[in-house]
Protein backbone atom coordinates (compact mmCIF):
# COMPACT_ATOMS: atom_id res chain seq x y z
CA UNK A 1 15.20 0.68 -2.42
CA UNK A 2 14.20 0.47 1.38
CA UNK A 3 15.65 -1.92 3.83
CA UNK A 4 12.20 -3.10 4.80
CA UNK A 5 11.06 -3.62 1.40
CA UNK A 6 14.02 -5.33 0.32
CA UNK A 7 13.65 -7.94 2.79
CA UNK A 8 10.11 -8.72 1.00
CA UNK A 9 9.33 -6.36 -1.75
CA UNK A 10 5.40 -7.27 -1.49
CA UNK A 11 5.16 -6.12 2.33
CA UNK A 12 3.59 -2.96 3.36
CA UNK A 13 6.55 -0.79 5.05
CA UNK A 14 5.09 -0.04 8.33
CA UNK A 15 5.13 3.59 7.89
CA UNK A 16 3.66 4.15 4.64
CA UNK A 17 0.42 4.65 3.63
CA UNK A 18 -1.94 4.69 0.59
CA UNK A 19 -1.76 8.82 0.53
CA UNK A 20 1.57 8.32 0.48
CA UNK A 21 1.38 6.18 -2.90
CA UNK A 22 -1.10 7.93 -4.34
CA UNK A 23 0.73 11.28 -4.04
CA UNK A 24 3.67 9.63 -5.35
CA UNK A 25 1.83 8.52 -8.75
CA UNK A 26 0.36 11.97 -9.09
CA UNK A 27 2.92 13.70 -8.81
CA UNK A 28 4.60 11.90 -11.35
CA UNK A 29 2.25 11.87 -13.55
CA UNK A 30 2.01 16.05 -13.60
CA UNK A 31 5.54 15.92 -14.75
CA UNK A 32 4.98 14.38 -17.52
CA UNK A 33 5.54 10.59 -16.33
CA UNK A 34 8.89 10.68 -16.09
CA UNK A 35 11.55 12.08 -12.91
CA UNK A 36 14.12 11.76 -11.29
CA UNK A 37 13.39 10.73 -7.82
CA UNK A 38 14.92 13.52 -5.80
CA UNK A 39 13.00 15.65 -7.75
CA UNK A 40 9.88 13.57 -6.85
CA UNK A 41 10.89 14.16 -3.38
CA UNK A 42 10.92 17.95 -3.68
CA UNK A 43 7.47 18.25 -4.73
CA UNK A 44 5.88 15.74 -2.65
CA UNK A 45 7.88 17.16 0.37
CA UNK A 46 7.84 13.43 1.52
CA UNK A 47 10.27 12.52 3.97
CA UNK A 48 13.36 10.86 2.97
CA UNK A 49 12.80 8.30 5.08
CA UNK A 50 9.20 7.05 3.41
CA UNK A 51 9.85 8.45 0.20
CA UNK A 52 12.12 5.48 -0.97
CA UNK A 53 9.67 2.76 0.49
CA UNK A 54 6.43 4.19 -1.20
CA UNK A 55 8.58 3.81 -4.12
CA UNK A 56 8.68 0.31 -3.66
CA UNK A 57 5.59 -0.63 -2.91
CA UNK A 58 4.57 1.42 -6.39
CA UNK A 59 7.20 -0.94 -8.14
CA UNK A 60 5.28 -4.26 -6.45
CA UNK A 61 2.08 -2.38 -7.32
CA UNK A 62 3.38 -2.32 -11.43
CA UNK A 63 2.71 1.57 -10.64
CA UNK A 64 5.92 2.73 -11.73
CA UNK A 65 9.09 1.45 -12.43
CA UNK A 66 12.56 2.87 -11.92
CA UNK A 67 15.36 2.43 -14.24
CA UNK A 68 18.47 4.20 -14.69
CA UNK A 69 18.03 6.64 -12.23
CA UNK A 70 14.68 7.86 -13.05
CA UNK A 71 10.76 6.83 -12.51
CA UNK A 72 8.63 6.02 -15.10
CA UNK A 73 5.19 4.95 -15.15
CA UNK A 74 3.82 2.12 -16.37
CA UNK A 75 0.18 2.48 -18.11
CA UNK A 76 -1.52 0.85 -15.19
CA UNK A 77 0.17 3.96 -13.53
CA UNK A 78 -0.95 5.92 -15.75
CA UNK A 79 -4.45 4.56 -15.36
CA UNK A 80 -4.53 5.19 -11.71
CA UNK A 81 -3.28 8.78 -12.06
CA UNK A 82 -5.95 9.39 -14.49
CA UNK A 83 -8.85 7.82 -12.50
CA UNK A 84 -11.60 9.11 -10.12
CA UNK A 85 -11.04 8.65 -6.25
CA UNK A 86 -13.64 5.38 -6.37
CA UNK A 87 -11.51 4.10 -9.51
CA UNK A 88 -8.07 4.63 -7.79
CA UNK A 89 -9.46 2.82 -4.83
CA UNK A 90 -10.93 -0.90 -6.99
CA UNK A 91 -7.52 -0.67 -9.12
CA UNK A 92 -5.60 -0.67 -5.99
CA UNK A 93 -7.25 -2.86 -4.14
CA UNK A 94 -6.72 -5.13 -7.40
CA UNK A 95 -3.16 -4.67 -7.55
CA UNK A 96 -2.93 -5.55 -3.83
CA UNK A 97 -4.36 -8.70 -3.89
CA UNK A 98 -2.94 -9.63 -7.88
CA UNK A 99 0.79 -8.86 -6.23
CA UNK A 100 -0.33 -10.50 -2.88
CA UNK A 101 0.68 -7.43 -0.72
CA UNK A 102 1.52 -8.30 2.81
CA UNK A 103 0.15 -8.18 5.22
CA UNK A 104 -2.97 -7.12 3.20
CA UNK A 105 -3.61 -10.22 0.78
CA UNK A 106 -3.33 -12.87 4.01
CA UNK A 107 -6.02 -11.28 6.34
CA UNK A 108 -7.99 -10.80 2.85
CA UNK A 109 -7.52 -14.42 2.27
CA UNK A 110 -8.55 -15.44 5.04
CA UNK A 111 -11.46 -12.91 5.42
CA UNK A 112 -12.73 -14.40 2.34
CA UNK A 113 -13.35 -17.76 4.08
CA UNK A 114 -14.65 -16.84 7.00
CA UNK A 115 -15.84 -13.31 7.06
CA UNK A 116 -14.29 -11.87 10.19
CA UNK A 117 -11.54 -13.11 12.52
CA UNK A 118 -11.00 -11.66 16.18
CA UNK A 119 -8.59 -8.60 17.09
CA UNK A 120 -6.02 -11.43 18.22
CA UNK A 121 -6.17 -13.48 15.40
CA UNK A 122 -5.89 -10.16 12.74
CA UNK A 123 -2.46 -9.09 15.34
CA UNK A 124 -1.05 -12.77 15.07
CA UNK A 125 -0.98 -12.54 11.29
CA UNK A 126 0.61 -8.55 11.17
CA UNK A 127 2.82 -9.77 13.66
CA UNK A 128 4.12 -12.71 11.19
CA UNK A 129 5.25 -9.90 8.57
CA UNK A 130 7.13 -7.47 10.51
CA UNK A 131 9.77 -7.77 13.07
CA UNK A 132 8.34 -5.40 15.76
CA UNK A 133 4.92 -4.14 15.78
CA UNK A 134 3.05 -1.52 18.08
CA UNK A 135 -0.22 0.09 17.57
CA UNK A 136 0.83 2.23 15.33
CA UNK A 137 1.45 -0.71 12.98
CA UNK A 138 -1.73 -2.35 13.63
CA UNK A 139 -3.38 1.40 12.82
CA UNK A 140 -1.36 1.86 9.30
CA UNK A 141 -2.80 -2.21 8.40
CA UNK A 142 -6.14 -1.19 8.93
CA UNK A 143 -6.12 2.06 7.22
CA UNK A 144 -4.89 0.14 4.18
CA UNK A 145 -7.52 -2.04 4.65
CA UNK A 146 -10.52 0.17 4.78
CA UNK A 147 -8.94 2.25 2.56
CA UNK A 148 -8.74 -0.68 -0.14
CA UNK A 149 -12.25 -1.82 1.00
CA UNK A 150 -11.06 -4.83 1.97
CA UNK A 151 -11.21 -4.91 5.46
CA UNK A 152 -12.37 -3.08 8.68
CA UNK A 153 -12.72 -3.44 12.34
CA UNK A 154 -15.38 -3.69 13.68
CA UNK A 155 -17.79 -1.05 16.11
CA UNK A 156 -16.41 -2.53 19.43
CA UNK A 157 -12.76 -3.26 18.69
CA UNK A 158 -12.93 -6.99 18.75
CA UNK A 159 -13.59 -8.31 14.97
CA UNK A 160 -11.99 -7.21 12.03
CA UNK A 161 -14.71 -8.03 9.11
CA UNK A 162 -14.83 -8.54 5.49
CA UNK A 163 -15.80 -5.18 3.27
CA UNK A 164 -17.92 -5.91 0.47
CA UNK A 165 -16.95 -4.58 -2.43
């Protein structure tokens, strides 16, 4: 639906984050499952400008699905909706890496070889998925990341390190 996203519907839009999704899959779920988006929007009071990209990222996610002119969700939706916050968190992080979300599932690959790569190095590769980055940018990547337990930086700002699960 987004501009961003339809460039590559598996990258992160710079400006959304995993609230964002996760409000978006609750609030669908408490009507029932299935809405029309607009409506989602009214509820969720998301902005009309993120709004259409965390309903991409759902999509890549197999969250929900939308199809003439509604959302549905799928039963791994359904799942998530249903879960505990430490549930939500391990089937996302799942998803994430199953539908190789960028930038997400490179700095996770490559965290799983070597266990931490400098600030630079972690900036090179979010710089290879979006056009323009700022710190801002770098700030949404990591939140995903720690969010997701998949990846943090480090105490003094020059690693970013492997999570264990």
């Amino acid at each position: 639906m987004s501009k961003e996203s339809n460039r590559n519907p598996h990258l992160i839009p710079r400006d959304v984050l995993p609230d964002h999704i996760i409000g978006l899959v609750e609030s669908l779920y408490s009507l029932g499952g299935l809405a029309d988006p607009m409506y989602i929007g009214d509820i969720t009071s998301e902005s009309i400008d993120v709004l259409p990209k965390a309903i991409d990222v759902a999509e890549a996610l197999n969250l929900m699905k939308y199809e003439n002119g509604y959302l549905q969700l799928t039963d791994f939706g359904r799942k998530v909706a249903e879960a505990d916050s430490k549930k939500i968190r391990k089937l996302l992080r799942e998803a994430v890496i199953a539908n190789k979300i960028e930038p997400l599932h490179e700095i996770y690959t490559v965290l799983r070889n070597r266990k931490k790569i400098s600030r630079e190095e972690f900036i090179s590769i979010v710089e290879k998925h979006y056009k323009r980055i700022n710190d801002e940018v770098i700030k949404n990547v990591l939140v995903w990341g720690t969010y997701l337990h998949l990846f943090k930086m480090s105490e003094d700002d020059t690693e970013v390190v492997l999570m264990s699960k």
